[in-house]
N, C-alpha and C. Protein backbone atom coordinates (compact mmCIF):
# COMPACT_ATOMS: atom_id res chain seq x y z
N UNK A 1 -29.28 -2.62 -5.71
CA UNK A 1 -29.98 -1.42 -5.30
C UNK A 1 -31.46 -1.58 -5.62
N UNK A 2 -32.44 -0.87 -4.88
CA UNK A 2 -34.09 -1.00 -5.04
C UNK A 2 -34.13 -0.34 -6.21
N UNK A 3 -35.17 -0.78 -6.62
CA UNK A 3 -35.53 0.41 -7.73
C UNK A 3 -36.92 1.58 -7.20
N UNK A 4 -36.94 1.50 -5.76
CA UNK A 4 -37.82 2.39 -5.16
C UNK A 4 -37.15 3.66 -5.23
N UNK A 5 -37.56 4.69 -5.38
CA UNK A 5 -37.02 6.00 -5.46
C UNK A 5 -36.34 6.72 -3.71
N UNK A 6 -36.07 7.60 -3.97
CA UNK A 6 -35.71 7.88 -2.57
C UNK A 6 -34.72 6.71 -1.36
N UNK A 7 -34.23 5.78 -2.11
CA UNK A 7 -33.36 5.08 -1.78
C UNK A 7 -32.16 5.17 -0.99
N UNK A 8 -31.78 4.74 0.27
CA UNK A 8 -30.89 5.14 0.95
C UNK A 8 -29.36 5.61 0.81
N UNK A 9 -29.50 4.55 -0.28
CA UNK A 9 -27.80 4.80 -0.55
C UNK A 9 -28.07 6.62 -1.67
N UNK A 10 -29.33 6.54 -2.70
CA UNK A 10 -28.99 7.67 -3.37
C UNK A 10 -29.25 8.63 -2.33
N UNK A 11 -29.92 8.82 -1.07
CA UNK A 11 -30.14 9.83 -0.63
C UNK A 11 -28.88 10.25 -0.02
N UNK A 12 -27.65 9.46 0.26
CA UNK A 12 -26.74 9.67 0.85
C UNK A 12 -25.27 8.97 0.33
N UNK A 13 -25.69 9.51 -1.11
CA UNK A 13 -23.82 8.38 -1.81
C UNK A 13 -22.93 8.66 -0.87
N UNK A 14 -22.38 7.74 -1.11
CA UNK A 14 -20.78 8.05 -0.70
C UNK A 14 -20.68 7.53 0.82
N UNK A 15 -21.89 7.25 1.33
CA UNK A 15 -22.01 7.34 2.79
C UNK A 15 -22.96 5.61 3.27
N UNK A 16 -22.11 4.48 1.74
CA UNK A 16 -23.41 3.10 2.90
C UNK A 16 -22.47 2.51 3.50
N UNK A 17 -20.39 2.81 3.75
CA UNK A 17 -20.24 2.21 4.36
C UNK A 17 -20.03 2.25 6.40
N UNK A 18 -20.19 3.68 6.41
CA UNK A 18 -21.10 4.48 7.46
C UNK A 18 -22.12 4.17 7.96
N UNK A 19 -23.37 4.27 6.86
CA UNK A 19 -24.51 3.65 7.33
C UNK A 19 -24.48 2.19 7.72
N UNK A 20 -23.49 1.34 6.84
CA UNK A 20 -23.29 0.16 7.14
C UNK A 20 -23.07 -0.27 8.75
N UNK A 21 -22.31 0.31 8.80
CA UNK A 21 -20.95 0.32 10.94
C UNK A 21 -21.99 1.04 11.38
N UNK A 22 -23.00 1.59 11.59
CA UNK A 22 -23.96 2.70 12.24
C UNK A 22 -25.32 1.48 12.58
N UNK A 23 -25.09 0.86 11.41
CA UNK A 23 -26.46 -0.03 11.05
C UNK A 23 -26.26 -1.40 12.57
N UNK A 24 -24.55 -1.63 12.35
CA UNK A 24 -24.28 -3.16 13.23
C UNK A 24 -24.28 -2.44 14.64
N UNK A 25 -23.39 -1.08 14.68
CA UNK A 25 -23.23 -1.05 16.29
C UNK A 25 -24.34 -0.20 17.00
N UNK A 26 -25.68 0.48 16.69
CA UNK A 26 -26.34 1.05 16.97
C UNK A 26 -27.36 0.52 17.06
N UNK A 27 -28.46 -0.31 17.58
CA UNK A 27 -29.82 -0.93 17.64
C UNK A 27 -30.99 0.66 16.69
N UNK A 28 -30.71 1.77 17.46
CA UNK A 28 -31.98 2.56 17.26
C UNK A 28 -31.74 3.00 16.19
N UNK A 29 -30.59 3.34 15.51
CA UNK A 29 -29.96 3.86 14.08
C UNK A 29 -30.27 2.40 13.10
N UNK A 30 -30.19 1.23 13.59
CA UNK A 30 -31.05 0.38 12.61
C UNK A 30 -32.43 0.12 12.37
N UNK A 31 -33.32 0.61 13.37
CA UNK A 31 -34.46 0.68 13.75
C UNK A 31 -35.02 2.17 13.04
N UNK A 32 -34.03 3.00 13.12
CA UNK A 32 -34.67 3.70 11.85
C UNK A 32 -34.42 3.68 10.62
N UNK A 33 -33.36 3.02 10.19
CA UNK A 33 -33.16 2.50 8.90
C UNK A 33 -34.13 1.83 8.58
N UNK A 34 -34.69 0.91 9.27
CA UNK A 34 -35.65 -0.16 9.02
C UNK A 34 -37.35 0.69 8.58
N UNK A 35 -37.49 1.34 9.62
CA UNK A 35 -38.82 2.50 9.43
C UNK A 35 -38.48 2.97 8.42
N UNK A 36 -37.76 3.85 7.53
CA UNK A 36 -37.46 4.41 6.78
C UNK A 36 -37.34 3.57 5.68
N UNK A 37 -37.32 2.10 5.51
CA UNK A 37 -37.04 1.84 4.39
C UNK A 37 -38.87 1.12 4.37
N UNK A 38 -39.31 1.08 5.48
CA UNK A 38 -41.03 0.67 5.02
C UNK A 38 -41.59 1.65 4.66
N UNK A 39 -41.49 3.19 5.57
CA UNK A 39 -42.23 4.12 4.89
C UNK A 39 -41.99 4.26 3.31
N UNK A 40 -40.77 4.55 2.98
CA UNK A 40 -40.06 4.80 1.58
C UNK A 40 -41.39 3.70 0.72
N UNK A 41 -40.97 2.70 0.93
CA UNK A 41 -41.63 1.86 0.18
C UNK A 41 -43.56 2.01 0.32
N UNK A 42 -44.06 2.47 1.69
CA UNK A 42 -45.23 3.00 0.83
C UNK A 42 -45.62 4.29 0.87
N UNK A 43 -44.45 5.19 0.16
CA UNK A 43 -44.51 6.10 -0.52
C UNK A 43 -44.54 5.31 -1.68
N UNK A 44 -43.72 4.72 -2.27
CA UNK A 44 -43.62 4.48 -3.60
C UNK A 44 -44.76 3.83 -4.08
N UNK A 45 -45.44 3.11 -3.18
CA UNK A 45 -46.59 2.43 -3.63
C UNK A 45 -48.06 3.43 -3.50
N UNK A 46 -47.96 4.29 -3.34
CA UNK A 46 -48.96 5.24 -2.85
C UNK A 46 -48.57 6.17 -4.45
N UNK A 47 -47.69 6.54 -4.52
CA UNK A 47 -47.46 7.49 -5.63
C UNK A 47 -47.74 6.38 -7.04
N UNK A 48 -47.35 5.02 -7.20
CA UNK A 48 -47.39 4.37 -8.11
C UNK A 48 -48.70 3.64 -8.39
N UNK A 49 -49.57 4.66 -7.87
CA UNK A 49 -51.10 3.85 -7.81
C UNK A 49 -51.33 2.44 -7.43
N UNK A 50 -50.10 1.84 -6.95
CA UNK A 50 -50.09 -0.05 -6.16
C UNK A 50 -51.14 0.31 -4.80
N UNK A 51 -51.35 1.53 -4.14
CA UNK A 51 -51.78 1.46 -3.25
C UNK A 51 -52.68 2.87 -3.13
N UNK A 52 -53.91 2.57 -3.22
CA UNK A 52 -54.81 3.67 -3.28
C UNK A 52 -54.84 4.25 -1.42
N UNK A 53 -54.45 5.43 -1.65
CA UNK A 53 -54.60 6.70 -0.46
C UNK A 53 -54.88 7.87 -0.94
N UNK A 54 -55.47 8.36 0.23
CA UNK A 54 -55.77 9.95 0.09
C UNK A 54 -54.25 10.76 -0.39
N UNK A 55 -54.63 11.97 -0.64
CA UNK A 55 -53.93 12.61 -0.51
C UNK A 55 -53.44 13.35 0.62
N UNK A 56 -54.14 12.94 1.80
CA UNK A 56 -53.53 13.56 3.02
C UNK A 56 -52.52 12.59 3.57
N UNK A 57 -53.02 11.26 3.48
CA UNK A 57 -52.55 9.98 4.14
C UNK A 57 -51.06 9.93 3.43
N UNK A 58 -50.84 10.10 1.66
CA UNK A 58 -49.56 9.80 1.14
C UNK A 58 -48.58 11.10 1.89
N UNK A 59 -49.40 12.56 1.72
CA UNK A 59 -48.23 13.55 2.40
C UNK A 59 -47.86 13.29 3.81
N UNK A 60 -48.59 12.66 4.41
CA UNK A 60 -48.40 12.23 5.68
C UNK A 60 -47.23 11.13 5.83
N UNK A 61 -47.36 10.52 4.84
CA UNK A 61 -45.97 9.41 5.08
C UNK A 61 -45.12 9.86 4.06
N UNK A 62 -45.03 11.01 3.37
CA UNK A 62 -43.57 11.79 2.78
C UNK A 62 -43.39 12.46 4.10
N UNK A 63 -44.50 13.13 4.76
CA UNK A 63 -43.76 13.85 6.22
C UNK A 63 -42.75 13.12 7.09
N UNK A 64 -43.17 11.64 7.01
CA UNK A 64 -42.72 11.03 7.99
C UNK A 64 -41.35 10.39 7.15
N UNK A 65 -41.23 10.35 5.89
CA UNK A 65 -39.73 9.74 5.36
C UNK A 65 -39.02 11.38 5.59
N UNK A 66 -39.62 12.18 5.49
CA UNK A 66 -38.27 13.41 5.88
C UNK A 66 -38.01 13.58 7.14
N UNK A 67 -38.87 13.38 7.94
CA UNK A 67 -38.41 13.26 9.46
C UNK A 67 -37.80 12.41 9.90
N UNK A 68 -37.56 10.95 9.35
CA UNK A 68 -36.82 9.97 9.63
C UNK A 68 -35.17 10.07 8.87
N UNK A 69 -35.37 10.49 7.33
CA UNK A 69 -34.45 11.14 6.80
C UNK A 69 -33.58 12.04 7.96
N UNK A 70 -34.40 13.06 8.18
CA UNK A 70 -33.40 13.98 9.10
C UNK A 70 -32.80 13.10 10.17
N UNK A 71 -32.99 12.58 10.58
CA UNK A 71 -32.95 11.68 12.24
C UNK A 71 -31.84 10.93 11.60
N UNK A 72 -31.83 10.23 10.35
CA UNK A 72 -30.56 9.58 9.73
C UNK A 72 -28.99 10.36 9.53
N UNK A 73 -29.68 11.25 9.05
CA UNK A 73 -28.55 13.00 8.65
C UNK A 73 -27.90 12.94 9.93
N UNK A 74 -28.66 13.02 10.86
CA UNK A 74 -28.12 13.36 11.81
C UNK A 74 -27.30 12.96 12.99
N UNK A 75 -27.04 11.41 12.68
CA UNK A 75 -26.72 9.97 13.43
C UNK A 75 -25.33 10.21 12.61
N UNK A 76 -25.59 10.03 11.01
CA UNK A 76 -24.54 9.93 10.13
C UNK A 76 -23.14 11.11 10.41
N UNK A 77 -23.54 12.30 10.73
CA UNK A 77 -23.27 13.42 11.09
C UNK A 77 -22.55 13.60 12.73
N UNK A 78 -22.94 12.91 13.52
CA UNK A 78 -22.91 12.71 14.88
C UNK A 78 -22.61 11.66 15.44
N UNK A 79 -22.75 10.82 14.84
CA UNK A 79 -22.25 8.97 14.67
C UNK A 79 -23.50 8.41 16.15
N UNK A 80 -22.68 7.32 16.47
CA UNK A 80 -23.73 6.73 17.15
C UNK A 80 -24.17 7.27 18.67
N UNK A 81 -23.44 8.10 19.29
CA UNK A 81 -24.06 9.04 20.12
C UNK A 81 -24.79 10.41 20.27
N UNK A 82 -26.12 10.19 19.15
CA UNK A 82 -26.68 11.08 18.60
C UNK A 82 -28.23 11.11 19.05
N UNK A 83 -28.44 9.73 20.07
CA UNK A 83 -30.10 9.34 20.64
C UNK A 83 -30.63 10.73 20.31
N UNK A 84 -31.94 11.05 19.98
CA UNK A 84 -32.83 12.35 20.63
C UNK A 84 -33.15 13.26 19.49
């Protein structure tokens, strides 16, 4: 497991072997896994002073890990015919 916070599996225990089968048979559900795990990571580097940003620029990419978050919720929830 990362030791980046906001981590996929904690945001969603119980649920990586889902994400797992979601991850192989879905191209765009891995494609946001993938976004989601770069933003995540510079959140973490933005909050951990590794990467100097504004403070508009870091809320701007927490906006964008909860909007991708949701878009995950909602695949997981709906499985792989969930595009949109």
């Amino acid at each position: 497991m990362s030791n980046t916070p906001h981590d996929l599996a904690e945001e969603f225990p119980g649920q990586a072997e889902k994400i797992h089968a979601l991850k192989i048979a879905d191209a765009h559900f891995a494609s946001l896994l993938a976004h989601y795990t770069e933003i995540n990571r510079a959140v973490h580097r933005a909050e951990t002073r590794i990467d100097a940003l504004s403070e508009e620029a870091e809320a701007t990419l927490r906006r964008q890990r909860l909007h991708l978050k949701d878009h995950i919720a909602h695949h997981l929830a709906h499985g792989a015919d969930s595009h949109g």
